[in-house]
Structures are given as C-alpha cells and as structure tokens.
PDB file of N, CA and C in Angstrom:
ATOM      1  N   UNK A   1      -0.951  -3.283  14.644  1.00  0.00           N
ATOM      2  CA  UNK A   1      -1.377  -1.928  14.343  1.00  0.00           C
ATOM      3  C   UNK A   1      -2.784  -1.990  13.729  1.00  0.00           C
ATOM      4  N   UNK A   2      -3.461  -1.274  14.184  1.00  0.00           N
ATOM      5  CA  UNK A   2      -4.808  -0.812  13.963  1.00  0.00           C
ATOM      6  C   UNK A   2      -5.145  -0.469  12.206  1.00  0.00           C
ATOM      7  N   UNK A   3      -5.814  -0.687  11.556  1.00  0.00           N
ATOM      8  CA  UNK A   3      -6.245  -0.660  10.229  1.00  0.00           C
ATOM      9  C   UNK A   3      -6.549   1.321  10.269  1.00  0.00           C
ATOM     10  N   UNK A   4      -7.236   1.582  11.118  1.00  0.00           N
ATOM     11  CA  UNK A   4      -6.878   3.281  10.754  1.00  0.00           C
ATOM     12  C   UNK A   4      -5.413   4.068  10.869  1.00  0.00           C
ATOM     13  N   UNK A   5      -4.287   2.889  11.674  1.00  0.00           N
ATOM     14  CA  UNK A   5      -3.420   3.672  11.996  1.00  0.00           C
ATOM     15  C   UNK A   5      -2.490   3.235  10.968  1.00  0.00           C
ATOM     16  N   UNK A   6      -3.047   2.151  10.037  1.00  0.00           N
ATOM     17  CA  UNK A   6      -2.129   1.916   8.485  1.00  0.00           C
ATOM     18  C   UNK A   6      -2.435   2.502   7.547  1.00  0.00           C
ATOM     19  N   UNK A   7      -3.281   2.857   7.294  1.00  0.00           N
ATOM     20  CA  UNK A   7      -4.616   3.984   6.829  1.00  0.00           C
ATOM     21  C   UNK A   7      -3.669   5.455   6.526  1.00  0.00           C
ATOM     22  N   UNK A   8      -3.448   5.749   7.795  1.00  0.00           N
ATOM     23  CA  UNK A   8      -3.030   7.212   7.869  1.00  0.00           C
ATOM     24  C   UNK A   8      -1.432   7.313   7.912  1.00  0.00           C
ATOM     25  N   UNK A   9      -0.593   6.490   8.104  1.00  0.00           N
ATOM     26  CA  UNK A   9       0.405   6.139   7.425  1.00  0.00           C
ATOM     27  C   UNK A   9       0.387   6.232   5.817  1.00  0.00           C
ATOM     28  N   UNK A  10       0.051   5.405   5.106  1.00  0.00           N
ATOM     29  CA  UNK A  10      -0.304   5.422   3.836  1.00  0.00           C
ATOM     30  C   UNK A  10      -0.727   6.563   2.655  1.00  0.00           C
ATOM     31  N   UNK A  11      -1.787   7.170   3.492  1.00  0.00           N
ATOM     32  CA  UNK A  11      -2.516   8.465   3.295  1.00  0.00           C
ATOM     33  C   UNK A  11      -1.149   9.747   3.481  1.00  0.00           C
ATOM     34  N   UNK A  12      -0.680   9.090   4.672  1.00  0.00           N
ATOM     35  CA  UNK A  12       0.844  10.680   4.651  1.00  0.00           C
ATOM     36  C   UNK A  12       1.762  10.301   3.235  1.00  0.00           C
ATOM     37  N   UNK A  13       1.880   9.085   2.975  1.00  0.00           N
ATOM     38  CA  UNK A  13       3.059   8.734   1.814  1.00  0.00           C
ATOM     39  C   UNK A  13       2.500   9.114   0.275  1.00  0.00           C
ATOM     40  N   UNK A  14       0.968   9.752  -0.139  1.00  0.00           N
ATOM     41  CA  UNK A  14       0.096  10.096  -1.163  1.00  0.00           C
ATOM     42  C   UNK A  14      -0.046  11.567  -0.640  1.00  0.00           C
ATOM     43  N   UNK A  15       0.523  11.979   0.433  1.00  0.00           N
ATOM     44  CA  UNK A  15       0.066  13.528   0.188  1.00  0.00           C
ATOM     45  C   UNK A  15      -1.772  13.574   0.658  1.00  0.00           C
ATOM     46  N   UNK A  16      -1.769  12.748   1.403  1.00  0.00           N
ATOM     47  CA  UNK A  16      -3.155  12.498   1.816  1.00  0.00           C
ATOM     48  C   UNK A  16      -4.116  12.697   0.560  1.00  0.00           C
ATOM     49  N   UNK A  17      -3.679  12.248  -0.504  1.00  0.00           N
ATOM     50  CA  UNK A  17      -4.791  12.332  -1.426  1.00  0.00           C
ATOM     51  C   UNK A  17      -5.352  10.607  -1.528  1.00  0.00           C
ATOM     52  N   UNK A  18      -6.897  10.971  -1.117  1.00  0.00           N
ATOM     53  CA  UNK A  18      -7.397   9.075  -0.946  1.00  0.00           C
ATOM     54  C   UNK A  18      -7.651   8.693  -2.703  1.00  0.00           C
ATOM     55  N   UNK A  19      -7.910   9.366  -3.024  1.00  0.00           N
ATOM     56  CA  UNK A  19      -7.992   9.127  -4.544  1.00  0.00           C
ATOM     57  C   UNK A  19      -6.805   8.164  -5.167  1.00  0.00           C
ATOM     58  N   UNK A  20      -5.441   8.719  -5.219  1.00  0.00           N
ATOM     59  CA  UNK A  20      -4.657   8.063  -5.482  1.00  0.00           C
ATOM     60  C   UNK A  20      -3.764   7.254  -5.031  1.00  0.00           C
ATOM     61  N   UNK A  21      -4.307   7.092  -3.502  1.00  0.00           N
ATOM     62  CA  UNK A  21      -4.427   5.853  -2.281  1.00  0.00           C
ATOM     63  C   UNK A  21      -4.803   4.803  -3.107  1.00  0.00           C
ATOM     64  N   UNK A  22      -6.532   5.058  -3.702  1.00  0.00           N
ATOM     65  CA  UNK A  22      -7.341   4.068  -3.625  1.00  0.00           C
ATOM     66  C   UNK A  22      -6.982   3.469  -5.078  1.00  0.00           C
ATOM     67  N   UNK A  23      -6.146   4.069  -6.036  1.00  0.00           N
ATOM     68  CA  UNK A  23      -5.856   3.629  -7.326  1.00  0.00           C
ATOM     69  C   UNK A  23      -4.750   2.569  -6.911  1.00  0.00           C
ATOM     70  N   UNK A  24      -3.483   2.970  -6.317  1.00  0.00           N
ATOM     71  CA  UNK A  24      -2.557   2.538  -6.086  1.00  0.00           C
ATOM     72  C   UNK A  24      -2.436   1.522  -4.939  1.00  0.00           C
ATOM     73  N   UNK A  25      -3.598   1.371  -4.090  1.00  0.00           N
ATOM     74  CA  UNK A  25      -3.958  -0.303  -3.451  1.00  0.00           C
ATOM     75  C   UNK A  25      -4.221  -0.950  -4.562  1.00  0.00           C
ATOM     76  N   UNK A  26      -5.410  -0.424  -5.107  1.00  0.00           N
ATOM     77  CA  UNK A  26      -6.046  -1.210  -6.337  1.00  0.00           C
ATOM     78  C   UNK A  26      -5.728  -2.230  -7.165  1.00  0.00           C
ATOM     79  N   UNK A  27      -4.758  -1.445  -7.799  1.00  0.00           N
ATOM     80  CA  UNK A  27      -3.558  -1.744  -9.103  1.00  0.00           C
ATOM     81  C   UNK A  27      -2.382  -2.881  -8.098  1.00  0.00           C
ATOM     82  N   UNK A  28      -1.707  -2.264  -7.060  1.00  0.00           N
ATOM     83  CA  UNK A  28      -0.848  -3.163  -6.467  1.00  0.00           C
ATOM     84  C   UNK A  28      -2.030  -4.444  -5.825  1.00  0.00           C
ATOM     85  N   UNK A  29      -2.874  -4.673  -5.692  1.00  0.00           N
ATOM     86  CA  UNK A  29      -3.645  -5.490  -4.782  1.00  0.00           C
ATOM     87  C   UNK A  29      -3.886  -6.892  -6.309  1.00  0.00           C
ATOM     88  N   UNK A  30      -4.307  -5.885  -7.001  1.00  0.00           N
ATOM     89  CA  UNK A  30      -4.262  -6.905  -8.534  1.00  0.00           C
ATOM     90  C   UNK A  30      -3.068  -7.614  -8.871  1.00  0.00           C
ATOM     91  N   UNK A  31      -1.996  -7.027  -9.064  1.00  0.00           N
ATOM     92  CA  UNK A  31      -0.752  -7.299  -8.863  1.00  0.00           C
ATOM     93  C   UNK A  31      -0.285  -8.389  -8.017  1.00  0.00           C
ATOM     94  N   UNK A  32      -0.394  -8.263  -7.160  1.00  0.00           N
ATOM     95  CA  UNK A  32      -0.242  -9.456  -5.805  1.00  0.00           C
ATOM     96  C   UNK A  32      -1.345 -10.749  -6.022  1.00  0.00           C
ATOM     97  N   UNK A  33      -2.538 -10.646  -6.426  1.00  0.00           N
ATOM     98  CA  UNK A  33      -3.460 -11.840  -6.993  1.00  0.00           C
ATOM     99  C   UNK A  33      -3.149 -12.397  -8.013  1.00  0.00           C
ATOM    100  N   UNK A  34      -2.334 -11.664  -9.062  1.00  0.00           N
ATOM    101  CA  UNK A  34      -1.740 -12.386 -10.285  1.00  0.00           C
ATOM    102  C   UNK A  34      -0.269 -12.962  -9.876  1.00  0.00           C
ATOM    103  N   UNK A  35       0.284 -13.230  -8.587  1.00  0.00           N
ATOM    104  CA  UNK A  35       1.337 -13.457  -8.462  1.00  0.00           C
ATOM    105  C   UNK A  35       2.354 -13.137  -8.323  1.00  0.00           C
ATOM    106  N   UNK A  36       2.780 -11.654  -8.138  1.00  0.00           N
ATOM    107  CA  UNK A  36       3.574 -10.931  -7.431  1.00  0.00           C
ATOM    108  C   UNK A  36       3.836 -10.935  -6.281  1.00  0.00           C
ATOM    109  N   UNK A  37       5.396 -10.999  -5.603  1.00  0.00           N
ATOM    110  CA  UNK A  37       5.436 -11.117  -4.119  1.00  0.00           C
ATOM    111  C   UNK A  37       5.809 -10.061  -3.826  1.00  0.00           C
ATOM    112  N   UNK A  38       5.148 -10.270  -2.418  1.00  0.00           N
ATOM    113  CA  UNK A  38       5.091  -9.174  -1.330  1.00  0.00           C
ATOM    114  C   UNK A  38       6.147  -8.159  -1.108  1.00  0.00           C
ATOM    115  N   UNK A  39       6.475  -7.568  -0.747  1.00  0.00           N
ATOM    116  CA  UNK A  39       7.710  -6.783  -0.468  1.00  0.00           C
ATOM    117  C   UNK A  39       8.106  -6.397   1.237  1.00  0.00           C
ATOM    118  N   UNK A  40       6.909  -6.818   1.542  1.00  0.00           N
ATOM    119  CA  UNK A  40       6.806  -6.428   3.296  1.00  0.00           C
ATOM    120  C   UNK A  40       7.656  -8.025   3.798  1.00  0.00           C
ATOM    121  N   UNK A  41       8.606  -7.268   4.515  1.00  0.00           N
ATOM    122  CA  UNK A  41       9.720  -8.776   5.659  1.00  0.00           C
ATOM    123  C   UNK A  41       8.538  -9.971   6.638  1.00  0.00           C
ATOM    124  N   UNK A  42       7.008  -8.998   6.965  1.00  0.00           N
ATOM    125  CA  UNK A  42       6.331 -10.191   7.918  1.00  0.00           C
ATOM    126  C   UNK A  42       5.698 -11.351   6.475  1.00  0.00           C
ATOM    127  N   UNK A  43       5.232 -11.863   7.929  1.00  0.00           N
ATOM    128  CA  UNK A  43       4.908 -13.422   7.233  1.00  0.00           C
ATOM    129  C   UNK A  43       3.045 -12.357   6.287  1.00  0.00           C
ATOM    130  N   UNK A  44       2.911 -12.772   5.116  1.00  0.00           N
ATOM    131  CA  UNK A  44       1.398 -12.216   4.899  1.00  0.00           C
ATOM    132  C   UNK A  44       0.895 -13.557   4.160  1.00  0.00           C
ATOM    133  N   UNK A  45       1.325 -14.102   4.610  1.00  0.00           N
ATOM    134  CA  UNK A  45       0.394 -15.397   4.015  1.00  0.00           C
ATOM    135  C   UNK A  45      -1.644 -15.552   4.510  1.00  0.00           C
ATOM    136  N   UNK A  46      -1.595 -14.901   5.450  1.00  0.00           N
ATOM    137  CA  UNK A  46      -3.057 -14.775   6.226  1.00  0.00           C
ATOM    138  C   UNK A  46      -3.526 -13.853   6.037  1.00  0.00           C
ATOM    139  N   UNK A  47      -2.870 -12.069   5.088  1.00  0.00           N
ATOM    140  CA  UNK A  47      -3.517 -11.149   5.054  1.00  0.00           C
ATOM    141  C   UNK A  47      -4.125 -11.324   3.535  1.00  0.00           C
ATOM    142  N   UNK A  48      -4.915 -10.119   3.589  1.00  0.00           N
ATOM    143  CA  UNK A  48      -5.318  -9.266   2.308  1.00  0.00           C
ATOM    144  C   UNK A  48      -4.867  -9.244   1.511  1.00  0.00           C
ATOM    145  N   UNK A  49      -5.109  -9.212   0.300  1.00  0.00           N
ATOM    146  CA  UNK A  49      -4.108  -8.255  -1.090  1.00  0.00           C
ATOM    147  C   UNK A  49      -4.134  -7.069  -0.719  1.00  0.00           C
ATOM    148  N   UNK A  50      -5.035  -6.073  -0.579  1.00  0.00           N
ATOM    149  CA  UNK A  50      -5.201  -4.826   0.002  1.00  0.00           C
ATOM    150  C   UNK A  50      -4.628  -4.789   1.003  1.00  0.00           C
ATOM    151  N   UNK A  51      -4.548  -5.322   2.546  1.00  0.00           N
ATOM    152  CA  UNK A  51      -3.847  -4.399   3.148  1.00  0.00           C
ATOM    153  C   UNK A  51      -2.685  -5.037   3.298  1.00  0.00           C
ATOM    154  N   UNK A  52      -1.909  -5.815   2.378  1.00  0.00           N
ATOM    155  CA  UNK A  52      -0.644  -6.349   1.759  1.00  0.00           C
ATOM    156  C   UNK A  52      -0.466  -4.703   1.208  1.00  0.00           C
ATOM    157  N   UNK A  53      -0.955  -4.490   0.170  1.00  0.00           N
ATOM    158  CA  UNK A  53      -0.874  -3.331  -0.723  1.00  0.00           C
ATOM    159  C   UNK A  53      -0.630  -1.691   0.367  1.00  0.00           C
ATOM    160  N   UNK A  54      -1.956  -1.844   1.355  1.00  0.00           N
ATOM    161  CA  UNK A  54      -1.578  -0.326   2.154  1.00  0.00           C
ATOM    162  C   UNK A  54      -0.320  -0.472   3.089  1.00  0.00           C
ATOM    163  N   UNK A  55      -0.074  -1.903   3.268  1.00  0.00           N
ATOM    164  CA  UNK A  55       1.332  -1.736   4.156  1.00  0.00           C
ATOM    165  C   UNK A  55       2.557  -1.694   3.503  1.00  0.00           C
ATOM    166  N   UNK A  56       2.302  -1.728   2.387  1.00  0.00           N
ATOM    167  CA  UNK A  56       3.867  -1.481   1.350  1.00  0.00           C
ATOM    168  C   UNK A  56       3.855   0.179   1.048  1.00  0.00           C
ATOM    169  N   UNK A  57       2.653   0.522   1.109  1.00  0.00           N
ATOM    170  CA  UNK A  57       2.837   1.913   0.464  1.00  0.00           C
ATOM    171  C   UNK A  57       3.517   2.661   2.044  1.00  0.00           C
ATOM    172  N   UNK A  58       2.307   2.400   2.909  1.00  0.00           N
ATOM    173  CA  UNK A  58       2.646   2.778   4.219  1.00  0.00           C
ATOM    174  C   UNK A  58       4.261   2.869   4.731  1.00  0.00           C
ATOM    175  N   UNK A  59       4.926   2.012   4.328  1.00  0.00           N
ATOM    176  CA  UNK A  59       6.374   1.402   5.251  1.00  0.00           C
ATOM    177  C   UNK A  59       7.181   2.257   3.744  1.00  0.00           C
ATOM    178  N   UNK A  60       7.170   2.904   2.918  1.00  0.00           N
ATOM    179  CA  UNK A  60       7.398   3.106   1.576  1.00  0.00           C
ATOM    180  C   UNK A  60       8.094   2.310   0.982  1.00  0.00           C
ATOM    181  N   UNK A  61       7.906   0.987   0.963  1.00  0.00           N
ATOM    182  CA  UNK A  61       8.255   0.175  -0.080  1.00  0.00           C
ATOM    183  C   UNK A  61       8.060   0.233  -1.536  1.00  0.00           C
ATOM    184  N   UNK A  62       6.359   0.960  -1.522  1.00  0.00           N
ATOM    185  CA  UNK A  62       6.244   1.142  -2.716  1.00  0.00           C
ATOM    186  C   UNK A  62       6.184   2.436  -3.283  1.00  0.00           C
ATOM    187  N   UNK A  63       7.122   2.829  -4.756  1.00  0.00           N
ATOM    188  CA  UNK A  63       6.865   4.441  -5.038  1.00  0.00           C
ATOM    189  C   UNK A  63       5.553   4.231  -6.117  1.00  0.00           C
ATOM    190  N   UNK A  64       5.303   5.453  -5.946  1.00  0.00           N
ATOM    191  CA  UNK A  64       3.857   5.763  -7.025  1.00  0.00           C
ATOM    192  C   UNK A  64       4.764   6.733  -8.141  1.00  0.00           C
ATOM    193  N   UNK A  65       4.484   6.474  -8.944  1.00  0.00           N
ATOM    194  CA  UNK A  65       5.057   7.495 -10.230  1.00  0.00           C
ATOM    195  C   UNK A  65       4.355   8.161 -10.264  1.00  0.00           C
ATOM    196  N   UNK A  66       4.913   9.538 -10.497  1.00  0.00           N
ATOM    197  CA  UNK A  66       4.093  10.829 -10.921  1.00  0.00           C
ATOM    198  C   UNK A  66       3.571  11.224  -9.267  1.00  0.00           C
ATOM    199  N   UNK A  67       4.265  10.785  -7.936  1.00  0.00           N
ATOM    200  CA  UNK A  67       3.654  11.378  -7.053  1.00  0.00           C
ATOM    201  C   UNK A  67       5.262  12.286  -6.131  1.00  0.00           C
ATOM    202  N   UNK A  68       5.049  13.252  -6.216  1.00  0.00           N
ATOM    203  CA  UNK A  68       6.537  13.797  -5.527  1.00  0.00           C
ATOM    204  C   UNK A  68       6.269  14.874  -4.390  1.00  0.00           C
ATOM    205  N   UNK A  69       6.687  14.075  -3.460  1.00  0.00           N
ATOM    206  CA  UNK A  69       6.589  14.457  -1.921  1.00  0.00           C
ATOM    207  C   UNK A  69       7.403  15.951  -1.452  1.00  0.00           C
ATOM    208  N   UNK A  70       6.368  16.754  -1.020  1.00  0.00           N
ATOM    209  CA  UNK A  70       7.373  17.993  -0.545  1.00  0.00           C
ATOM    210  C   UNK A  70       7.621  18.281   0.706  1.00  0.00           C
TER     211      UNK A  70
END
C-alpha cells in the first residue's frame, strides 16, 4: 500500500485532523525508538518508526485519548 493510501486511512481514524495525526505518530514513533514493540502482525523490522506508528493508528491498533469518533 501506497504511503498516501496509509496516510488517509490514518487521517479517517483522527477525524482527519493532521494536527493530532502528527502529535500521535510523533509521541508513538518515540515510543517505538525507546523500545516499545510494534503492535502491527507484519514483519517491521525494515520500516520506519513513523510509518510503524501511521500503520497502527491506520489498522486502529492504536487509541488516542481524548479523541471520540462520531
């Protein structure tokens, strides 16, 4: 899958707000460099912290507090 089409996945699970997209890669991407594992089933040994981070939010593995979907 295409990096815009994980993008906009991601972006639907924030209410398309990129703002608190871009906090919540951020923070999880830090997270994953200090040693936190992944939560996604593929192999990510070859990816990103970041788009480790947009494909957890994307697939909703990960919840954001304080964000409630209508």
């Amino acid at each position: 899958m295409r990096l815009e089409e994980r993008l906009s996945l991601a972006l639907k699970r924030v209410n398309n707000d990129r703002y608190i997209l871009a906090l919540a890669v951020g923070q999880r991407a830090d997270e994953l460099s200090k040693g936190a594992k992944p939560l996604l089933e593929k192999n990510t040994q070859h990816m990103k912290y970041t788009d480790i981070a947009i494909d957890e939010i994307g697939e909703g593995l990960l919840v954001i507090e304080g964000l409630v979907n209508k």
